[in-house]
PDB file of N, CA and C in Angstrom:
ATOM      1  N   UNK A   1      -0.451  -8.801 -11.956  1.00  0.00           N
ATOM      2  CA  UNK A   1       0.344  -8.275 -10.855  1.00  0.00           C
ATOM      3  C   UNK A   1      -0.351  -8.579  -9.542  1.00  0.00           C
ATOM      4  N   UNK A   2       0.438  -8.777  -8.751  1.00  0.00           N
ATOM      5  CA  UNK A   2      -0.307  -8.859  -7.388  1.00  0.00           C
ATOM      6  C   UNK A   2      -0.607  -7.588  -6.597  1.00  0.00           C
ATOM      7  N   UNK A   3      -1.586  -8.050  -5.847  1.00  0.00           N
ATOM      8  CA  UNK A   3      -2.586  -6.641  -5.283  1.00  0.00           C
ATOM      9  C   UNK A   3      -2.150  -6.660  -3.652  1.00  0.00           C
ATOM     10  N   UNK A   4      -1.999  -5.396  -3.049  1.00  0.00           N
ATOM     11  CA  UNK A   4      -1.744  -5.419  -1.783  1.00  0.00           C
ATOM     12  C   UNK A   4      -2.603  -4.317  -1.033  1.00  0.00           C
ATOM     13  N   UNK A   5      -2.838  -4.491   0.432  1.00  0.00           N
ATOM     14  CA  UNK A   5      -3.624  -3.647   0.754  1.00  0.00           C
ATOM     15  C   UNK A   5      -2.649  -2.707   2.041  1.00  0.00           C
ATOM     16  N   UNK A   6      -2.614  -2.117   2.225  1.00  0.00           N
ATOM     17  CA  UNK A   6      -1.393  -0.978   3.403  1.00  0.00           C
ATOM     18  C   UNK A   6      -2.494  -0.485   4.440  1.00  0.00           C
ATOM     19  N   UNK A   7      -2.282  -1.017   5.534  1.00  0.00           N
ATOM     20  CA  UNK A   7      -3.275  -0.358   6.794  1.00  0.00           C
ATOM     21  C   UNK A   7      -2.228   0.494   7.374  1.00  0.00           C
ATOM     22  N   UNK A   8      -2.768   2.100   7.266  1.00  0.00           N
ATOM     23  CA  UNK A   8      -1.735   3.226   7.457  1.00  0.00           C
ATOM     24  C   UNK A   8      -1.907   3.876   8.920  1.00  0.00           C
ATOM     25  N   UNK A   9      -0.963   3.868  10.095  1.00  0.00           N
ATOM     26  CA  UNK A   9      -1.439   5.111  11.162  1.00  0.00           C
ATOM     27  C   UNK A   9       0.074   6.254  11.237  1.00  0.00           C
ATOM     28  N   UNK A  10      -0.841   7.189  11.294  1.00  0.00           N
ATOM     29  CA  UNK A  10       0.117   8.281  10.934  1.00  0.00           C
ATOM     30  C   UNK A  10       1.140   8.407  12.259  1.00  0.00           C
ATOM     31  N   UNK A  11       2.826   8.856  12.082  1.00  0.00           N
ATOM     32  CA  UNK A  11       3.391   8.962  13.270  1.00  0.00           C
ATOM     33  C   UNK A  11       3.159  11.073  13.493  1.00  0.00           C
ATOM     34  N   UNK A  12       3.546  11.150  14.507  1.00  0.00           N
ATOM     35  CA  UNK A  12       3.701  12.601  15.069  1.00  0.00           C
ATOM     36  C   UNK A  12       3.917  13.537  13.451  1.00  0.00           C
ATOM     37  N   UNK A  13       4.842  13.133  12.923  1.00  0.00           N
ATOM     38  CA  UNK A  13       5.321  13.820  11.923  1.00  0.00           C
ATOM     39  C   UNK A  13       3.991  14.011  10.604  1.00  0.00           C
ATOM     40  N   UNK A  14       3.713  12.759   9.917  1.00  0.00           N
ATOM     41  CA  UNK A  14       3.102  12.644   9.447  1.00  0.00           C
ATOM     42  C   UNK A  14       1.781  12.940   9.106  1.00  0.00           C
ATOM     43  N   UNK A  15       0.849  13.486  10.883  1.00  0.00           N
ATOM     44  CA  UNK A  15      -0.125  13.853  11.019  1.00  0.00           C
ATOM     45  C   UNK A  15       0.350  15.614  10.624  1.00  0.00           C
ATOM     46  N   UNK A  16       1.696  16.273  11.542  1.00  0.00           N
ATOM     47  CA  UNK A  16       2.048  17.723  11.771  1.00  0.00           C
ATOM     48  C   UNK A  16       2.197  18.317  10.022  1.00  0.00           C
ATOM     49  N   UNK A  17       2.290  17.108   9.233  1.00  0.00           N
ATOM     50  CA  UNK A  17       2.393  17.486   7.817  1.00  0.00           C
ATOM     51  C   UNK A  17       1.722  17.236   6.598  1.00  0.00           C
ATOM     52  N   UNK A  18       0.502  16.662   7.339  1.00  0.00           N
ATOM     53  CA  UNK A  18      -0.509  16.263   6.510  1.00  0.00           C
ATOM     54  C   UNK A  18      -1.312  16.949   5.382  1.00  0.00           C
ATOM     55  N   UNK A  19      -0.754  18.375   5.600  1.00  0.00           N
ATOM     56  CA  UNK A  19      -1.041  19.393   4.357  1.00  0.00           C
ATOM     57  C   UNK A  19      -0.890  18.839   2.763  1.00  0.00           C
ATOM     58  N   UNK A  20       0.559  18.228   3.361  1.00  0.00           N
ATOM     59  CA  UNK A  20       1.686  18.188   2.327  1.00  0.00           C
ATOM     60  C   UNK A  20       0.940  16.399   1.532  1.00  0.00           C
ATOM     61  N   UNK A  21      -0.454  15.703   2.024  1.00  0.00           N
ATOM     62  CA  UNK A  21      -1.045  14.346   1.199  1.00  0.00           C
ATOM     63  C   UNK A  21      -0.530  14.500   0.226  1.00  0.00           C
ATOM     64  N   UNK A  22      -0.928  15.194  -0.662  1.00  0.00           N
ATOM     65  CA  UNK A  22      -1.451  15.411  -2.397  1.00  0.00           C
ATOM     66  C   UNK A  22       0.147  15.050  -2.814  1.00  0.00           C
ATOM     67  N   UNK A  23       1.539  15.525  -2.074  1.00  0.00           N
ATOM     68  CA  UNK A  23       2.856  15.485  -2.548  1.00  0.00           C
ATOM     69  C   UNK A  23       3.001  13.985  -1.628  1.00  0.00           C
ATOM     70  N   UNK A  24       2.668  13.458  -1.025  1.00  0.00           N
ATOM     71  CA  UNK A  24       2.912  11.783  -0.412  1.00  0.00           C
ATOM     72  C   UNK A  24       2.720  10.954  -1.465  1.00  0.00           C
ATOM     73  N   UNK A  25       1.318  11.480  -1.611  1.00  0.00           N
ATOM     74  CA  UNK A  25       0.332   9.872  -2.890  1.00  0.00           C
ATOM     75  C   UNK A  25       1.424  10.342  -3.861  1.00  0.00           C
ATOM     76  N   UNK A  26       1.646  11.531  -4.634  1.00  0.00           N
ATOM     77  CA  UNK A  26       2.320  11.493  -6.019  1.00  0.00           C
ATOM     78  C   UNK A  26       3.287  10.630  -5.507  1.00  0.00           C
ATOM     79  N   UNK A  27       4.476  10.692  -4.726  1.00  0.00           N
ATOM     80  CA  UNK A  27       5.162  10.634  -4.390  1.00  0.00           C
ATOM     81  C   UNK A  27       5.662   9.027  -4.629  1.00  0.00           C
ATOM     82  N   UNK A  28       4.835   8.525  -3.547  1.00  0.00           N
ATOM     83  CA  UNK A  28       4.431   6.898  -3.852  1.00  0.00           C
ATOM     84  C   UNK A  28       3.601   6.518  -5.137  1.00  0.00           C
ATOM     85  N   UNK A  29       3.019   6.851  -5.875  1.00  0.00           N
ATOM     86  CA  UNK A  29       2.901   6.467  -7.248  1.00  0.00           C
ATOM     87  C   UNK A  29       4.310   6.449  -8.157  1.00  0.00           C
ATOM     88  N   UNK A  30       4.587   7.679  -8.025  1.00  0.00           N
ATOM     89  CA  UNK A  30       5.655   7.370  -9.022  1.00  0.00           C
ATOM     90  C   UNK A  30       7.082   6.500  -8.273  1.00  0.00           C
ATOM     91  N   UNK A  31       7.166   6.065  -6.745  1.00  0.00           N
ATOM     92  CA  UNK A  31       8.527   5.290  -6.609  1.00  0.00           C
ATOM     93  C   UNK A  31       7.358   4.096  -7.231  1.00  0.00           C
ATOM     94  N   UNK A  32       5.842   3.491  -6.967  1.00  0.00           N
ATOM     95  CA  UNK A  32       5.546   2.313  -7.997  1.00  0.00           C
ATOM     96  C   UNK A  32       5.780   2.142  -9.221  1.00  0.00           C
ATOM     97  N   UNK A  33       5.706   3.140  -9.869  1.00  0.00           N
ATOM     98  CA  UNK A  33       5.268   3.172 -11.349  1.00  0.00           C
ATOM     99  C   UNK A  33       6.775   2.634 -11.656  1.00  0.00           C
ATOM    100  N   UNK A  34       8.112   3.714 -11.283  1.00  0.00           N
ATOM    101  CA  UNK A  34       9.472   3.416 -11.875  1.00  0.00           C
ATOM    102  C   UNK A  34       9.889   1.654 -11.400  1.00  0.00           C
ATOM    103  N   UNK A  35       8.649   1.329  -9.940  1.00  0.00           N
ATOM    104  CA  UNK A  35       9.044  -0.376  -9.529  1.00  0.00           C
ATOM    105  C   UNK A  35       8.856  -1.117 -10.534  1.00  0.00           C
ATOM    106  N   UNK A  36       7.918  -0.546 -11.870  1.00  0.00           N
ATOM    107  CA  UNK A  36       6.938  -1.480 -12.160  1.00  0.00           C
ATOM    108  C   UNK A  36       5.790  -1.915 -11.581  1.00  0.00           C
ATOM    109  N   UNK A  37       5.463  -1.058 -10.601  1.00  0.00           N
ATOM    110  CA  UNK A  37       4.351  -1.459  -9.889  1.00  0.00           C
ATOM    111  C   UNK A  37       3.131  -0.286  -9.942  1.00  0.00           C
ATOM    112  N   UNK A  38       1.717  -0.005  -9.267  1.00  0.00           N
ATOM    113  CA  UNK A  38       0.978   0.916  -9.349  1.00  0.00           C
ATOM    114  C   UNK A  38       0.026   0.936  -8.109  1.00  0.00           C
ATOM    115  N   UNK A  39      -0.150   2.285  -7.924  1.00  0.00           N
ATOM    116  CA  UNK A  39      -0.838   2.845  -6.617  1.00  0.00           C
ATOM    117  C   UNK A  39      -2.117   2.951  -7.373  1.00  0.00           C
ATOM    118  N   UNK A  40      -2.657   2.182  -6.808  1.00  0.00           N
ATOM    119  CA  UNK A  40      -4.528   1.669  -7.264  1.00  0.00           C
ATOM    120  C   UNK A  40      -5.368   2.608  -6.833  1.00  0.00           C
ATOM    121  N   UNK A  41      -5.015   3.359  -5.502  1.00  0.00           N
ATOM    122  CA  UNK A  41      -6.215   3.942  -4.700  1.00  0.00           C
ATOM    123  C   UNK A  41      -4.962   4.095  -3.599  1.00  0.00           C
ATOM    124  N   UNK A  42      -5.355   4.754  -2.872  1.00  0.00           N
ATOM    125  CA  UNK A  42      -5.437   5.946  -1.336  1.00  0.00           C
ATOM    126  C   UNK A  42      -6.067   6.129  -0.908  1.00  0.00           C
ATOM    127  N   UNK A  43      -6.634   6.042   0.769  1.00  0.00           N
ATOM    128  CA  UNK A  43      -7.976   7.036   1.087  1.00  0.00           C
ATOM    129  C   UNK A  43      -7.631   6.836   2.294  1.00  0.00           C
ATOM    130  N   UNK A  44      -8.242   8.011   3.077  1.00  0.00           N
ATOM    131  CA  UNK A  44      -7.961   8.625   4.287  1.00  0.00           C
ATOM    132  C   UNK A  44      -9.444   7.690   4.880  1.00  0.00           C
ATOM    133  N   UNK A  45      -9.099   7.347   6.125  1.00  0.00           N
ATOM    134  CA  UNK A  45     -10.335   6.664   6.763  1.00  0.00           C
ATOM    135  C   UNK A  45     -10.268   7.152   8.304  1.00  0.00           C
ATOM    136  N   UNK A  46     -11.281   6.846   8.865  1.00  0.00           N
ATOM    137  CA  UNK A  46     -11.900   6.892  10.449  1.00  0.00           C
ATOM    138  C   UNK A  46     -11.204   5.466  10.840  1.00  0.00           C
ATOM    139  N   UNK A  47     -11.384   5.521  12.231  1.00  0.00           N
ATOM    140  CA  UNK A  47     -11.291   4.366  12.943  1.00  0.00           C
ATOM    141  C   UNK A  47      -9.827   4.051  13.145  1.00  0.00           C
ATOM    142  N   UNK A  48      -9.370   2.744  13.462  1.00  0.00           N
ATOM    143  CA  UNK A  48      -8.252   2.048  13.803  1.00  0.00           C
ATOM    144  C   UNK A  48      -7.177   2.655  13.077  1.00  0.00           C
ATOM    145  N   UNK A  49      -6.798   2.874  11.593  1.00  0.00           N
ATOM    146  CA  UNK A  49      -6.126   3.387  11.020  1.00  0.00           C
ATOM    147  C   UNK A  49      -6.403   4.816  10.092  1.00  0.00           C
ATOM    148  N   UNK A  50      -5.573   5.441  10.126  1.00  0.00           N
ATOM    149  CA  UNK A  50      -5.685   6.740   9.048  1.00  0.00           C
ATOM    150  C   UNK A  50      -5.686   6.571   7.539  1.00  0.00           C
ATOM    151  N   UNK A  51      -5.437   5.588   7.339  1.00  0.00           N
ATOM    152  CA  UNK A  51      -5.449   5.787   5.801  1.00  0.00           C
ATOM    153  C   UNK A  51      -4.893   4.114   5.693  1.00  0.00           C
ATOM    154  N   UNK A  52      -5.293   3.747   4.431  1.00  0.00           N
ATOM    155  CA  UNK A  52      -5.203   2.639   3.554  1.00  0.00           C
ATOM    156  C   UNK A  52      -4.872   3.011   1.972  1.00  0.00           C
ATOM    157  N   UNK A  53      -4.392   2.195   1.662  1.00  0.00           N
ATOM    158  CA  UNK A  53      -3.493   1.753  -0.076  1.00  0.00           C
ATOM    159  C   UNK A  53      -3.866   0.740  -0.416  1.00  0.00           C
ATOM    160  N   UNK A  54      -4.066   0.480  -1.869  1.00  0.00           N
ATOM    161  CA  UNK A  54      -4.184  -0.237  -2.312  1.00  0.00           C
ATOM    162  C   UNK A  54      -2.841  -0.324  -3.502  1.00  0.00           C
ATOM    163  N   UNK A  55      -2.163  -1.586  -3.523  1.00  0.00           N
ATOM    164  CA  UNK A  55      -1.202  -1.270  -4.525  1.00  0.00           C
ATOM    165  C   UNK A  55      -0.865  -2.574  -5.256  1.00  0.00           C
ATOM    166  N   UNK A  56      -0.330  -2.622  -6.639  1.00  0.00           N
ATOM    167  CA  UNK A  56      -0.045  -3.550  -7.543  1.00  0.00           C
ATOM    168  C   UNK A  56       1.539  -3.355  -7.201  1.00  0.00           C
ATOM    169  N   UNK A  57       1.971  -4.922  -7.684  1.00  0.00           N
ATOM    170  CA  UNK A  57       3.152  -5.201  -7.758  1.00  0.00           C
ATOM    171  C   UNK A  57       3.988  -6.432  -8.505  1.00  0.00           C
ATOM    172  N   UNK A  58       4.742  -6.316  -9.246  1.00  0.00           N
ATOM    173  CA  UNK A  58       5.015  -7.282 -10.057  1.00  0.00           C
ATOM    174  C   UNK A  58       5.223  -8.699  -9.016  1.00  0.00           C
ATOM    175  N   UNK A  59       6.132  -8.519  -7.836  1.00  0.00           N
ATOM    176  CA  UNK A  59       6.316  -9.591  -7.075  1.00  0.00           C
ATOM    177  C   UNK A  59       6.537  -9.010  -5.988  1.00  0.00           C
ATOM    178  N   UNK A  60       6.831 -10.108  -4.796  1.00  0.00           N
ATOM    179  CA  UNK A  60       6.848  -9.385  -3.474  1.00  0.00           C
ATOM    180  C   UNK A  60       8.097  -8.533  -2.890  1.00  0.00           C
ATOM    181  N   UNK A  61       9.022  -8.764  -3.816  1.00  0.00           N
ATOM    182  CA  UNK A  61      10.002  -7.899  -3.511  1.00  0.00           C
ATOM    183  C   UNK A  61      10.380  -6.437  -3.853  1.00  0.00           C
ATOM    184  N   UNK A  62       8.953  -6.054  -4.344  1.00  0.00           N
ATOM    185  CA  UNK A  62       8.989  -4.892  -5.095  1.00  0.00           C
ATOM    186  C   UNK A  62       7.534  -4.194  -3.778  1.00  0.00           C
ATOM    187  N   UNK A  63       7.212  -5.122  -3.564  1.00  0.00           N
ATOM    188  CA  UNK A  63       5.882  -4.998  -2.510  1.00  0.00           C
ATOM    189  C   UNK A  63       6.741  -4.291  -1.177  1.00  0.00           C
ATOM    190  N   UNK A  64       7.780  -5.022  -1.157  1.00  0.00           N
ATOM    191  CA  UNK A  64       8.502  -4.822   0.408  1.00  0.00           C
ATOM    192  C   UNK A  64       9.130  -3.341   0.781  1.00  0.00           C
ATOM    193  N   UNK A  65       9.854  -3.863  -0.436  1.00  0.00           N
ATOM    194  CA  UNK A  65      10.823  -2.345  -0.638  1.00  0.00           C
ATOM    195  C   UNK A  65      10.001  -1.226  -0.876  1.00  0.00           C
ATOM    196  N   UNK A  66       8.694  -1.363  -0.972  1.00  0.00           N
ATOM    197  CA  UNK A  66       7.926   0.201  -0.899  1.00  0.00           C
ATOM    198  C   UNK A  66       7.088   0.271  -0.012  1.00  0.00           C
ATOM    199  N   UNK A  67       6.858  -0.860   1.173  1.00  0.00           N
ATOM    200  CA  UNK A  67       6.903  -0.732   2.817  1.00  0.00           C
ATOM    201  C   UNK A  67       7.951  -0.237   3.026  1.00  0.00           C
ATOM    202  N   UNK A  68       9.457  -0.450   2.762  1.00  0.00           N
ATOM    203  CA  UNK A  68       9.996   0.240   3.755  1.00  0.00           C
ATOM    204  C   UNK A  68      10.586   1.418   3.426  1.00  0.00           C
ATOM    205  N   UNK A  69      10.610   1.797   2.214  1.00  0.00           N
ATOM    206  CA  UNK A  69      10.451   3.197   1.933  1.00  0.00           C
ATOM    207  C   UNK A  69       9.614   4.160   2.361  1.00  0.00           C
ATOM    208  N   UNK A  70       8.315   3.523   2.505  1.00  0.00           N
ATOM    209  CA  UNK A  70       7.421   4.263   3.235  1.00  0.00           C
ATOM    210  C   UNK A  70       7.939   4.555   4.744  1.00  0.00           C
ATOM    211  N   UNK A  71       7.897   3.743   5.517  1.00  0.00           N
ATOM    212  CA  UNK A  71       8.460   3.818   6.533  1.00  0.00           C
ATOM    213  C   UNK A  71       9.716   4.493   6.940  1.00  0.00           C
ATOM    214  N   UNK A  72      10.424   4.669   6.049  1.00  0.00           N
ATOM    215  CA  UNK A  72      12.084   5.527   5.968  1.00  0.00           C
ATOM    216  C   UNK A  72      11.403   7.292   5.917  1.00  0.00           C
ATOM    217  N   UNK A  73      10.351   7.527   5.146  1.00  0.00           N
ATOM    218  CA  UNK A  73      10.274   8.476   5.452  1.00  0.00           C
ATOM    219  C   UNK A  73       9.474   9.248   6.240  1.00  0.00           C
ATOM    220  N   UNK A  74       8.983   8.245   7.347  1.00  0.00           N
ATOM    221  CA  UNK A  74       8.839   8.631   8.427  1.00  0.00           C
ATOM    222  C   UNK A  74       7.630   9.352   8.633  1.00  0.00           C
ATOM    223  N   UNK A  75       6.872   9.135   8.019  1.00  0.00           N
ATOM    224  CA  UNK A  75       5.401  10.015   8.025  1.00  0.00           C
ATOM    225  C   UNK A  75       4.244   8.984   8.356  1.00  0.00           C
ATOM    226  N   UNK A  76       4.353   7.613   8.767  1.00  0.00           N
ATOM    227  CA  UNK A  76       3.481   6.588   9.104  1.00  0.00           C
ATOM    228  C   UNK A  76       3.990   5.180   9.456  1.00  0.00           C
ATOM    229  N   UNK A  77       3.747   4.313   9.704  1.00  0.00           N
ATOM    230  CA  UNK A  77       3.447   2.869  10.127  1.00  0.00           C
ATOM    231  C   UNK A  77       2.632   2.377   9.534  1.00  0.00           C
ATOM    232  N   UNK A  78       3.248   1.184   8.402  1.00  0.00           N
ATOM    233  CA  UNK A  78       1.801   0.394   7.785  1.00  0.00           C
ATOM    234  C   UNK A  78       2.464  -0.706   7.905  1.00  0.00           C
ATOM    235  N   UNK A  79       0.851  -1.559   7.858  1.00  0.00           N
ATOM    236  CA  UNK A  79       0.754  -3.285   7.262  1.00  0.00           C
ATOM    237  C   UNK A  79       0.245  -3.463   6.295  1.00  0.00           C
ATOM    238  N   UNK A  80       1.124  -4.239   5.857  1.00  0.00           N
ATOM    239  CA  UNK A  80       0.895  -4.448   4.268  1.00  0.00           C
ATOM    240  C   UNK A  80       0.365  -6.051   4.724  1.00  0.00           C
ATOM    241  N   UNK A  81      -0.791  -6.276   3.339  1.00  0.00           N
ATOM    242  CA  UNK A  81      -1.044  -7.881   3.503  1.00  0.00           C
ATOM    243  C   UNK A  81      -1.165  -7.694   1.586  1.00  0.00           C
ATOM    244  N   UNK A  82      -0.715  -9.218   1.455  1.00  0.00           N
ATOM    245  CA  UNK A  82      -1.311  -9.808  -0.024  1.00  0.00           C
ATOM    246  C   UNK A  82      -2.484  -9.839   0.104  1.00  0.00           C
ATOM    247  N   UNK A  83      -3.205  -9.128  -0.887  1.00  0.00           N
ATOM    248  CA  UNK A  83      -4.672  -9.559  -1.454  1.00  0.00           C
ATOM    249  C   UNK A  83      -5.034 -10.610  -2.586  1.00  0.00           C
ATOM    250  N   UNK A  84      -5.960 -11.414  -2.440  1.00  0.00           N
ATOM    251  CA  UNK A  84      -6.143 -12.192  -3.809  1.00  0.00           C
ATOM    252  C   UNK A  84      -7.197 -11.712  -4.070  1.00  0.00           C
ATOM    253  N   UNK A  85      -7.076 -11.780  -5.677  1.00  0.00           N
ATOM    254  CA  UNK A  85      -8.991 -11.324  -6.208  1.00  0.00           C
ATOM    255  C   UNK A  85      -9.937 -12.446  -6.542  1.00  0.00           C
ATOM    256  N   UNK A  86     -10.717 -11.964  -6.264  1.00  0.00           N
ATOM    257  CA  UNK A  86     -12.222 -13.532  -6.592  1.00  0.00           C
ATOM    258  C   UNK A  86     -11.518 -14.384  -7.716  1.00  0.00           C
ATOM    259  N   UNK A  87     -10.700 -13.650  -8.697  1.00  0.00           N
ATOM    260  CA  UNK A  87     -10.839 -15.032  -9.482  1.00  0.00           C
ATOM    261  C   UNK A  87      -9.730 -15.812  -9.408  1.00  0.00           C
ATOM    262  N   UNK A  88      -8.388 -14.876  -8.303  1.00  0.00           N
ATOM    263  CA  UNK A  88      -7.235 -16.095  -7.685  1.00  0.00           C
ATOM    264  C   UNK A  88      -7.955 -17.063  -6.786  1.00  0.00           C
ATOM    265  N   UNK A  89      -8.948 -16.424  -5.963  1.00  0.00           N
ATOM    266  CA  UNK A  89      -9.355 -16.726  -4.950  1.00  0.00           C
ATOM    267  C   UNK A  89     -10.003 -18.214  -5.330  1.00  0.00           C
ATOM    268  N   UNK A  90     -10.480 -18.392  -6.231  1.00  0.00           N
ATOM    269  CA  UNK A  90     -11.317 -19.620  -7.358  1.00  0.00           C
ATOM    270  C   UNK A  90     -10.789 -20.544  -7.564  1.00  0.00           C
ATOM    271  N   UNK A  91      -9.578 -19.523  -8.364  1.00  0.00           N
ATOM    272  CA  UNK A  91      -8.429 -20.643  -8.723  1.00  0.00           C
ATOM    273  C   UNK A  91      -8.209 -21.253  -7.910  1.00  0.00           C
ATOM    274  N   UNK A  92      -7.910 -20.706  -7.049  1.00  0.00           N
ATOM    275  CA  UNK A  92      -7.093 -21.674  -5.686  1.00  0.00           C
ATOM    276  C   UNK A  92      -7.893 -22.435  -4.909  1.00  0.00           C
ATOM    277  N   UNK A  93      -8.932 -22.116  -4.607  1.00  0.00           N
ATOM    278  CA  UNK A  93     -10.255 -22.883  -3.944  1.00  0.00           C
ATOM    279  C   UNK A  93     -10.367 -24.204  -4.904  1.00  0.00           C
ATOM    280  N   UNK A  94     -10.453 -23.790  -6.353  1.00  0.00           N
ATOM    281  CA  UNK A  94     -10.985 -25.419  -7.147  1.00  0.00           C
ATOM    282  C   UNK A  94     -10.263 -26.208  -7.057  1.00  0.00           C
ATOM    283  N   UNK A  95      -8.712 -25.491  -6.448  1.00  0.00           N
ATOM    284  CA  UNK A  95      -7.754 -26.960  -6.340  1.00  0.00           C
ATOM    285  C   UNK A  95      -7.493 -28.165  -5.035  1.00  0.00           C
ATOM    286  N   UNK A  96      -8.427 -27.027  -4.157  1.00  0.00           N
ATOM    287  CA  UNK A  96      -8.766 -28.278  -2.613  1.00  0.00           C
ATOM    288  C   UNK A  96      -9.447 -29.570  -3.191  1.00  0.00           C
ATOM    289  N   UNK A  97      -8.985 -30.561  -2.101  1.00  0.00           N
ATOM    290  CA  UNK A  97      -9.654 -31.920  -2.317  1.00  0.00           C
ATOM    291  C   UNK A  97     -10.695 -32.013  -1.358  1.00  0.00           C
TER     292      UNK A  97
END
């Protein structure tokens, strides 16, 4: 499955209800899990953004649609990027000329 990473900043709402994390992450695990997809990790961070995801996904259209679900409900702003792992990363490197 492919791996994605979500750079999260919280909107007005999102911060005023931040009690309510523990019911977000379930929340987004299980719209992955029913994608076929899986919430790897969560974590609240310092700096530029509030929080980051890590998430699996069968393909990118399953990647998208749970950006913008996220976003529909209105509790943050993320960027999502494709991640490759060291050993796509290999793959794909041994095939330069």
């Amino acid at each position: 499955m492919a791996r994605y990473i979500t750079l999260i900043s919280f909107t007005e709402q999102g911060i005023k209800t931040i009690k309510d994390w523990d019911k977000r992450v379930a929340a987004s695990r299980e719209r992955l899990e029913r994608a076929g997809g899986k919430l790897v990790d969560v974590y609240l961070t310092f700096g530029e953004y509030d929080a980051v995801a890590i998430t699996e996904a069968p393909n990118d259209d399953v990647a998208l649609r749970n950006a913008l679900e996220y976003g529909l409900a209105g509790n943050g702003r993320s960027r999502t990027m494709r991640a490759f792992t060291s050993d796509e990363a290999v793959r794909v490197t041994k095939q330069l000329s």
